[in-house]
C-alpha atoms as a PDB file:
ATOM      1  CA  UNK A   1       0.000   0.000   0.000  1.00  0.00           C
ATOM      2  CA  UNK A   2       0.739   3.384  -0.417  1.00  0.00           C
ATOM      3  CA  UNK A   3       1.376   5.129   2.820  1.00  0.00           C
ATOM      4  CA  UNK A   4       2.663   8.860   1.846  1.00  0.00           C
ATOM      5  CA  UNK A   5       3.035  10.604  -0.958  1.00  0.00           C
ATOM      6  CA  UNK A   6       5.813  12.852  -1.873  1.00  0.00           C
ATOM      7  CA  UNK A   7       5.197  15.669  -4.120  1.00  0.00           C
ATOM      8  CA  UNK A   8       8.606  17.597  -6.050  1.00  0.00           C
ATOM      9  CA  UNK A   9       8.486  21.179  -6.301  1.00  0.00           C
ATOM     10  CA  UNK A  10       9.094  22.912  -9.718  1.00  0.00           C
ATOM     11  CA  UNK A  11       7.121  21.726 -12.690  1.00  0.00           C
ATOM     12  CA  UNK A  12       5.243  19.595 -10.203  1.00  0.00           C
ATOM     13  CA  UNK A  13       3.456  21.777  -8.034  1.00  0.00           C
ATOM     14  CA  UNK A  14       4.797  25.292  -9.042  1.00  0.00           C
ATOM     15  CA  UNK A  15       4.305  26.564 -12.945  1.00  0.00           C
ATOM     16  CA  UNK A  16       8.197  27.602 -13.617  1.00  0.00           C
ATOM     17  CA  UNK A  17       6.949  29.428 -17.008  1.00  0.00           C
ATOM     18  CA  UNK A  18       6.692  32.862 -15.362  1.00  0.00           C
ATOM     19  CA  UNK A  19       9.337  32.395 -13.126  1.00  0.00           C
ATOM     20  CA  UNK A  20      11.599  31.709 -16.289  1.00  0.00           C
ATOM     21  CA  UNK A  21      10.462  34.939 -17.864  1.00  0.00           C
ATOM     22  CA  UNK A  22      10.680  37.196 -15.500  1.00  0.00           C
ATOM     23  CA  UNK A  23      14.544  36.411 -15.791  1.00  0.00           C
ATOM     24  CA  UNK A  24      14.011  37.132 -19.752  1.00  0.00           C
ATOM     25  CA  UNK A  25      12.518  40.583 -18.748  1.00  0.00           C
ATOM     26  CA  UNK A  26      15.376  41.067 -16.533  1.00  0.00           C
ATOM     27  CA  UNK A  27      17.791  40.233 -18.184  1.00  0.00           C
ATOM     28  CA  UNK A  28      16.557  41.523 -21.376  1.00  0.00           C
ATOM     29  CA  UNK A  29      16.123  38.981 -23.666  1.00  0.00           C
ATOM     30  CA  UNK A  30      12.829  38.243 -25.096  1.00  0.00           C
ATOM     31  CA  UNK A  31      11.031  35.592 -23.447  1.00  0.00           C
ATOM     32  CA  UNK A  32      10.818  33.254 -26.612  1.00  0.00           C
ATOM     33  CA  UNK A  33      13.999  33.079 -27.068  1.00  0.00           C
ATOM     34  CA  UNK A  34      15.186  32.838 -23.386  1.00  0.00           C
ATOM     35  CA  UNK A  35      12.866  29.790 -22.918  1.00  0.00           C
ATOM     36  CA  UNK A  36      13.762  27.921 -26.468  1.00  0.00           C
ATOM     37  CA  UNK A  37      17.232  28.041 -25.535  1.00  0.00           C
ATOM     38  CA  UNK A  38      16.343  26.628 -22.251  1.00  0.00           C
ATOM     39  CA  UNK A  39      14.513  23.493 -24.153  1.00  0.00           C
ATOM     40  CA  UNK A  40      17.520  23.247 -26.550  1.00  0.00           C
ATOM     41  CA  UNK A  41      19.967  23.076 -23.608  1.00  0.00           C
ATOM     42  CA  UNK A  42      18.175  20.741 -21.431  1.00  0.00           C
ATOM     43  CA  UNK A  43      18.069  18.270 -24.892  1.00  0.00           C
ATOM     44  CA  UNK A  44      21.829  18.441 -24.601  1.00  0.00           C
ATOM     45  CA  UNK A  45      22.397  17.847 -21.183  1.00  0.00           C
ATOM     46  CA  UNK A  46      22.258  21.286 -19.848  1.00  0.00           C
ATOM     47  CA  UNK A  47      20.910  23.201 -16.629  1.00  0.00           C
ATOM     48  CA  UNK A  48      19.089  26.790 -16.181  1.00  0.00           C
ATOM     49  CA  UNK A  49      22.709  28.213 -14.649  1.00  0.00           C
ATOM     50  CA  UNK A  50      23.925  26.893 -18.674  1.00  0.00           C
ATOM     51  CA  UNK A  51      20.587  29.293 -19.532  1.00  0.00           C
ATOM     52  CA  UNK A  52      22.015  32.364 -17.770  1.00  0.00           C
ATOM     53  CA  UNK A  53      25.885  32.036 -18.630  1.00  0.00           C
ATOM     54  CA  UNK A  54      25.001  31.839 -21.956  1.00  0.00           C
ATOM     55  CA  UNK A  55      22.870  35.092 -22.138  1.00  0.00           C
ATOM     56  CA  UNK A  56      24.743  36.938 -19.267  1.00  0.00           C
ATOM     57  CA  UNK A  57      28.742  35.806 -18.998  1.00  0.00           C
ATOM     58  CA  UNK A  58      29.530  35.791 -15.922  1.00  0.00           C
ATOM     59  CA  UNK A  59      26.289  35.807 -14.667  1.00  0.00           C
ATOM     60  CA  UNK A  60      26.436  35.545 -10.701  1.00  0.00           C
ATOM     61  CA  UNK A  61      22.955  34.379  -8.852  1.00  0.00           C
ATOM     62  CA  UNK A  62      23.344  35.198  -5.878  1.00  0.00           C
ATOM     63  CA  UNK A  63      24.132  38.752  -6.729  1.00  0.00           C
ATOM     64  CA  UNK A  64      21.508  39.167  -9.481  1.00  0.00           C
ATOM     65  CA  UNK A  65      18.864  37.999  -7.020  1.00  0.00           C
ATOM     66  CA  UNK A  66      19.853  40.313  -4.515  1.00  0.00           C
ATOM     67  CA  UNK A  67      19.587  43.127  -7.276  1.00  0.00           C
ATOM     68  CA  UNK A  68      15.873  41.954  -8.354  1.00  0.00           C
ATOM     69  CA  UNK A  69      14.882  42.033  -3.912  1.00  0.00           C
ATOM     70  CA  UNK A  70      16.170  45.737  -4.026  1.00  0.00           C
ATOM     71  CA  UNK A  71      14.445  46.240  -7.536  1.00  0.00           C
ATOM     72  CA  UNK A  72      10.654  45.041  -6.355  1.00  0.00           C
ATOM     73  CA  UNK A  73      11.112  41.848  -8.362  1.00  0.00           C
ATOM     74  CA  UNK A  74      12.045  39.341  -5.668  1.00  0.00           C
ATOM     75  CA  UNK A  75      12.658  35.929  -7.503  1.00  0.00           C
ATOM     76  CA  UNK A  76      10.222  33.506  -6.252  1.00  0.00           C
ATOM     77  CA  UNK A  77       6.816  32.055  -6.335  1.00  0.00           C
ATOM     78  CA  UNK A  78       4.041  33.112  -4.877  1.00  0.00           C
ATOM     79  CA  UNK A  79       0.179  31.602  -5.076  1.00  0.00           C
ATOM     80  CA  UNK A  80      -0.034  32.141  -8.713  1.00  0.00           C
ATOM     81  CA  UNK A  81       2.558  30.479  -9.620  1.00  0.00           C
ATOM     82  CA  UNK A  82       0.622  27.480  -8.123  1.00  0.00           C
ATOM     83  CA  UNK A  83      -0.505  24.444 -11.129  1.00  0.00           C
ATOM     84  CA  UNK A  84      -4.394  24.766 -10.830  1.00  0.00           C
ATOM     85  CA  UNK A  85      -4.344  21.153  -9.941  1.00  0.00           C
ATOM     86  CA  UNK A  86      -2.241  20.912  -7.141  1.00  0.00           C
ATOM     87  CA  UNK A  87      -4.009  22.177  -4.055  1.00  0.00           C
ATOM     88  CA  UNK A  88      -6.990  19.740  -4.206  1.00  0.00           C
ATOM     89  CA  UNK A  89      -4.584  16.889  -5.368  1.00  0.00           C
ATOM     90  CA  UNK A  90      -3.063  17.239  -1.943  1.00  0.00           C
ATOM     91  CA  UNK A  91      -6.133  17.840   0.132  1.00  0.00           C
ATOM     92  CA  UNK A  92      -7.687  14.624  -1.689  1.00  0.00           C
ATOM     93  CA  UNK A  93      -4.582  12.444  -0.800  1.00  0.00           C
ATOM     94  CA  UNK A  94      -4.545  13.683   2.622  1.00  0.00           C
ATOM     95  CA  UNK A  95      -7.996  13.387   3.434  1.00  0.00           C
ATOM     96  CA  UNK A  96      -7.645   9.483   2.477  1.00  0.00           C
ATOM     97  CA  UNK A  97      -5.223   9.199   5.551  1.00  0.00           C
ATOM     98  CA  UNK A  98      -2.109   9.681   3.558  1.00  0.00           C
ATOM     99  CA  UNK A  99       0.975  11.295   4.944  1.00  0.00           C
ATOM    100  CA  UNK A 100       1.580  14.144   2.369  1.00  0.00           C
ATOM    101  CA  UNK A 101       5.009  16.152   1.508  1.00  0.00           C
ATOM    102  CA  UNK A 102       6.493  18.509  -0.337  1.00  0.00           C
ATOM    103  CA  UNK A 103      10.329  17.929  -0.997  1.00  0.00           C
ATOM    104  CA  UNK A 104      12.091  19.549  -3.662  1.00  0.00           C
ATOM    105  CA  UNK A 105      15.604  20.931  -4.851  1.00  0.00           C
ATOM    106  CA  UNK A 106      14.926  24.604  -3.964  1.00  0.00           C
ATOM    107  CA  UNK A 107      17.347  27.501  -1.918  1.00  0.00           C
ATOM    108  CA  UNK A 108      16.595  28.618   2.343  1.00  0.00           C
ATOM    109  CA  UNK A 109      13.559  31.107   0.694  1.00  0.00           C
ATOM    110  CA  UNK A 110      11.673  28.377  -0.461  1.00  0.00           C
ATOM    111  CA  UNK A 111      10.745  26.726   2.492  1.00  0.00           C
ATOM    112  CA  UNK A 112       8.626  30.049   3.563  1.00  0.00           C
ATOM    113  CA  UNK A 113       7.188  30.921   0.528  1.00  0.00           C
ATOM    114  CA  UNK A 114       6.151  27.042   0.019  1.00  0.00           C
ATOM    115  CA  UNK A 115       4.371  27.210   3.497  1.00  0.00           C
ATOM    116  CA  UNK A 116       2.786  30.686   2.657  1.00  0.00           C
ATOM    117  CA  UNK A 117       0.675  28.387   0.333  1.00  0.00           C
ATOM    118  CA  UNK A 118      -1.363  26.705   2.777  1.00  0.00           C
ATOM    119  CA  UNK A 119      -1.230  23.314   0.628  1.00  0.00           C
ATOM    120  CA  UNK A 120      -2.458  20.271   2.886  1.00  0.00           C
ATOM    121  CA  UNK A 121       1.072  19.080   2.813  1.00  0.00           C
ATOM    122  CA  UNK A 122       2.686  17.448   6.965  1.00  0.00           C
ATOM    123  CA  UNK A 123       6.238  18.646   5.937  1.00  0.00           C
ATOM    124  CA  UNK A 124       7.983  20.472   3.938  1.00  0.00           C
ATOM    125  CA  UNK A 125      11.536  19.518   2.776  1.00  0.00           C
ATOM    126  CA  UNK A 126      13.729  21.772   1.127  1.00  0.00           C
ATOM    127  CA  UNK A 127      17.321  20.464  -0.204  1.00  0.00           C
ATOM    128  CA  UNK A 128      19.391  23.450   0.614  1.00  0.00           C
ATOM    129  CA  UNK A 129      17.333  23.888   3.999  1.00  0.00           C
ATOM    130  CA  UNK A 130      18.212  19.988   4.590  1.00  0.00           C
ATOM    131  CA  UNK A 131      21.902  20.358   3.228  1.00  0.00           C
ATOM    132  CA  UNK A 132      20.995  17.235   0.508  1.00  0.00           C
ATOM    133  CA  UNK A 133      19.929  17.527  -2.844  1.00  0.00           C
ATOM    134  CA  UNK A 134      18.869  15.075  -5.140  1.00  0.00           C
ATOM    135  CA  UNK A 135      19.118  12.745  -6.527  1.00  0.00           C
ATOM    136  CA  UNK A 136      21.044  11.873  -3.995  1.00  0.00           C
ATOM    137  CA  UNK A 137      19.936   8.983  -2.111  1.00  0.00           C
ATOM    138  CA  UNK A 138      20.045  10.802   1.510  1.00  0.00           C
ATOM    139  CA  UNK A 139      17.546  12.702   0.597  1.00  0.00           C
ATOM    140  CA  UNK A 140      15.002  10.412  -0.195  1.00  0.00           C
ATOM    141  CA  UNK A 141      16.133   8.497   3.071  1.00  0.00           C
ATOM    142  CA  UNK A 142      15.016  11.906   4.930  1.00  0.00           C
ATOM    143  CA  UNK A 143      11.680  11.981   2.850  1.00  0.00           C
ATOM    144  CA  UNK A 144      11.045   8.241   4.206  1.00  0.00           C
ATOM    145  CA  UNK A 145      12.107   9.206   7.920  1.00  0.00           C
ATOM    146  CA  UNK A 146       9.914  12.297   7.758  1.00  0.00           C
ATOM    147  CA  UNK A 147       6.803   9.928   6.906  1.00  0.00           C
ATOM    148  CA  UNK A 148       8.285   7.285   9.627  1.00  0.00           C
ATOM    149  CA  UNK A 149       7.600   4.418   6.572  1.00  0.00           C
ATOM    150  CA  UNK A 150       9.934   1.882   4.894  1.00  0.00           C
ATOM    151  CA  UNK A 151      10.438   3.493   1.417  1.00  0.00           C
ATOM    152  CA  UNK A 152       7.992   0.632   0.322  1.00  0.00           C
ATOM    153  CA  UNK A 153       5.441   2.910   1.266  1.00  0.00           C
ATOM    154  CA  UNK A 154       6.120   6.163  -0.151  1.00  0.00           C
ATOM    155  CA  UNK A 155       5.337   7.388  -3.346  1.00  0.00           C
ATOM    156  CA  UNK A 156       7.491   9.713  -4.769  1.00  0.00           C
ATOM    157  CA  UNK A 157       6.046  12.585  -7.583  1.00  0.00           C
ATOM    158  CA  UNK A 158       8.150  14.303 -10.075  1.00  0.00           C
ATOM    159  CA  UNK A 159       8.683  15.838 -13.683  1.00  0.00           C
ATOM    160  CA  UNK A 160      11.797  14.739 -13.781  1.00  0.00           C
ATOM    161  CA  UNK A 161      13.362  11.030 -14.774  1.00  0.00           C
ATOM    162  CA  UNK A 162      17.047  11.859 -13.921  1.00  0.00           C
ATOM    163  CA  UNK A 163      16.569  13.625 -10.290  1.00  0.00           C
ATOM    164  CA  UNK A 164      13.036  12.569  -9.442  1.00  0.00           C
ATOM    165  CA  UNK A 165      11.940   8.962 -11.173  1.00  0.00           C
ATOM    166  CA  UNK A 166      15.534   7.141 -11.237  1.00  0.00           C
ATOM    167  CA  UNK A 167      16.563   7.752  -7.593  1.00  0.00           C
ATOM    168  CA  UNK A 168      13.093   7.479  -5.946  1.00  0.00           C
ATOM    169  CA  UNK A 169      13.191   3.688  -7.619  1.00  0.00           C
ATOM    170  CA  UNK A 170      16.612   2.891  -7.065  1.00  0.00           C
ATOM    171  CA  UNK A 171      15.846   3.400  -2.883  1.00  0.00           C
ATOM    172  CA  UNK A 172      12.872   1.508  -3.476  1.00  0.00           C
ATOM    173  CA  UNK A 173       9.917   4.190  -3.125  1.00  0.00           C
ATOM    174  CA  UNK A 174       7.170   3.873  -6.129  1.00  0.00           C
ATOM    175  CA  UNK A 175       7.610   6.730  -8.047  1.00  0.00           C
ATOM    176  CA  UNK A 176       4.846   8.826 -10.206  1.00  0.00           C
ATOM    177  CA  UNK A 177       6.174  10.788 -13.163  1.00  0.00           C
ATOM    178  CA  UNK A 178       4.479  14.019 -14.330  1.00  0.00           C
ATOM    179  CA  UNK A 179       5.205  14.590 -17.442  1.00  0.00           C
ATOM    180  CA  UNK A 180       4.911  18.357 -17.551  1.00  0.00           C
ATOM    181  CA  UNK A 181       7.236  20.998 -17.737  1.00  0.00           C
ATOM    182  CA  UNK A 182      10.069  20.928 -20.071  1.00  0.00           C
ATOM    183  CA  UNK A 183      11.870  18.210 -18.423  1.00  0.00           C
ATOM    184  CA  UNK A 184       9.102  16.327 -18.517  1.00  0.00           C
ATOM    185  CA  UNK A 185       8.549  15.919 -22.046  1.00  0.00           C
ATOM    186  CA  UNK A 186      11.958  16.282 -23.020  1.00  0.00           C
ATOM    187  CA  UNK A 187      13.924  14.007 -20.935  1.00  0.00           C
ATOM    188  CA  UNK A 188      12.956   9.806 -21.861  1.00  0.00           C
ATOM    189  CA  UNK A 189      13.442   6.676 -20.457  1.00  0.00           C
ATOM    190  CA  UNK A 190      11.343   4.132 -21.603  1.00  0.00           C
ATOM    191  CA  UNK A 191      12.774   1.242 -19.136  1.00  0.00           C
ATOM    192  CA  UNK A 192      12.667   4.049 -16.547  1.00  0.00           C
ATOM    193  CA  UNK A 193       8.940   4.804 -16.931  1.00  0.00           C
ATOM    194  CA  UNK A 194       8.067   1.172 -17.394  1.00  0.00           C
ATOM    195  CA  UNK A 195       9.126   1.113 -13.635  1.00  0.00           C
ATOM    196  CA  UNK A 196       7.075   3.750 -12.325  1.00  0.00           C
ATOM    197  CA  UNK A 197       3.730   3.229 -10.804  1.00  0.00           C
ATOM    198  CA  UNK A 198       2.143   5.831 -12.649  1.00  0.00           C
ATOM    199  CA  UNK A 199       2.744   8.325 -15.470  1.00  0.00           C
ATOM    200  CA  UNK A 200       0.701  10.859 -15.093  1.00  0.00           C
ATOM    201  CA  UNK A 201      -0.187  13.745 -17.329  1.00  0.00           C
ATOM    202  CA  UNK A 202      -1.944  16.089 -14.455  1.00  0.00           C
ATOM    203  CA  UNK A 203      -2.100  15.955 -10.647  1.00  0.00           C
ATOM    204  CA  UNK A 204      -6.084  15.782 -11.193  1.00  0.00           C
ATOM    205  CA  UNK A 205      -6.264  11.631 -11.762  1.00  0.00           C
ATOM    206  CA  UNK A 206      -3.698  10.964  -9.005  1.00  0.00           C
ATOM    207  CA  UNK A 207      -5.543  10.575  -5.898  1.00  0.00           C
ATOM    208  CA  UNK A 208      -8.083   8.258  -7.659  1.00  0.00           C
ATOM    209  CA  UNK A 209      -5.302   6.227  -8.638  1.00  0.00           C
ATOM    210  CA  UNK A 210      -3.650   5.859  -5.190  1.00  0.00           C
ATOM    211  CA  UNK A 211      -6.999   4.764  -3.470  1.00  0.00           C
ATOM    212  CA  UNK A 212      -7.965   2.080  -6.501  1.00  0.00           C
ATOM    213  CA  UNK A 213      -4.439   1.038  -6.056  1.00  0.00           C
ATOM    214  CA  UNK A 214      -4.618   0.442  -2.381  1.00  0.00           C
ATOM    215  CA  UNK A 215      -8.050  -1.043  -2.284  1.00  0.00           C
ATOM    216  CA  UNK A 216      -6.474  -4.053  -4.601  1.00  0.00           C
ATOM    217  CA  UNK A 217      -6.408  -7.476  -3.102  1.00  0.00           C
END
């Protein structure tokens, strides 16, 4: 049975598409062009710091983010940035009994903004909060403590098959990909996804899933 579910952050819960081009408008590129390069670089085995070097040389994070704060255009998310179908995929999971979390790569500013939210969610794990990223395997370890389950139990959610679906199955959670986002329909793995409990193509379906799933014999 399926004991708690585990939901990733970007792509899975939060809508990245804004957040990507308000970057474009600060940085000044148009925001066509900043997010096709962003597709074309993930293809090739790229990240979003690739995105920014390759716009802005040099381009320094920390320092640019601290420019947008004293601007009035904090990076972030906030409740719009929130997929439609997230809120009453988590309040649906956790009113079947389910221990519900949200655990995602994100920086320190995350963890507040992500509890500003309200989502029906019992913790909130945040990898630069918890000092582990993924896909390291520690930090699915602290996603299975958190619940207080054998990873047997957990489900793990994610849009991503190279930080989310591989290392979720290789500690032996069940893992759920969403294939939305750009990483989700760019990155495949057929033998991968053949593994996963579900593929999903919204949050909407997922509850009903988990409950059929744990009323089988």
């Amino acid at each position: 049975m399926i004991r708690a579910v585990f939901f990733d952050i970007g792509e899975t819960l939060v809508n990245e598409g804004e957040i990507y081009g308000r970057w474009a408008d600060w940085i000044g590129v148009p925001r066509h062009t900043f997010l096709t390069k962003l597709g074309a670089l993930l293809a090739t085995g790229g990240d979003h710091m690739d995105l920014f070097e390759h716009f802005r040389p040099g381009f320094d994070l920390e320092v640019e983010e601290k420019r947008r704060a004293e601007a009035g255009v904090p990076n972030g998310f906030g409740p719009d940035d929130l997929y439609p179908d997230a809120r009453a995929c988590l309040s649906a999971l956790h009113d079947q009994g389910l221990y519900v979390g949200i655990a995602g790569n994100q920086p320190v500013e995350a963890a507040e903004r992500m509890a500003a939210l309200g989502l029906a969610a019992d913790a909130i794990g945040i990898s630069d909060v918890w000092g582990i990223s993924k896909p390291s395997p520690e930090f699915f370890e602290r996603c299975a403590r958190l619940a207080g389950m054998p990873p047997e139990h957990v489900l793990y959610v994610g849009d991503r098959i190279d930080n989310d679906v591989r290392p979720a199955l290789k500690y032996g959670m069940h893992a759920a990909f969403l294939r939305r986002g750009p990483w989700g329909h760019i990155q495949e793995d057929d033998d991968a996804l053949s593994k996963c409990l579900f593929v999903l193509d919204d949050l909407d379906v997922l509850p009903g899933l988990v409950a059929r799933h744990n009323a089988a014999p």
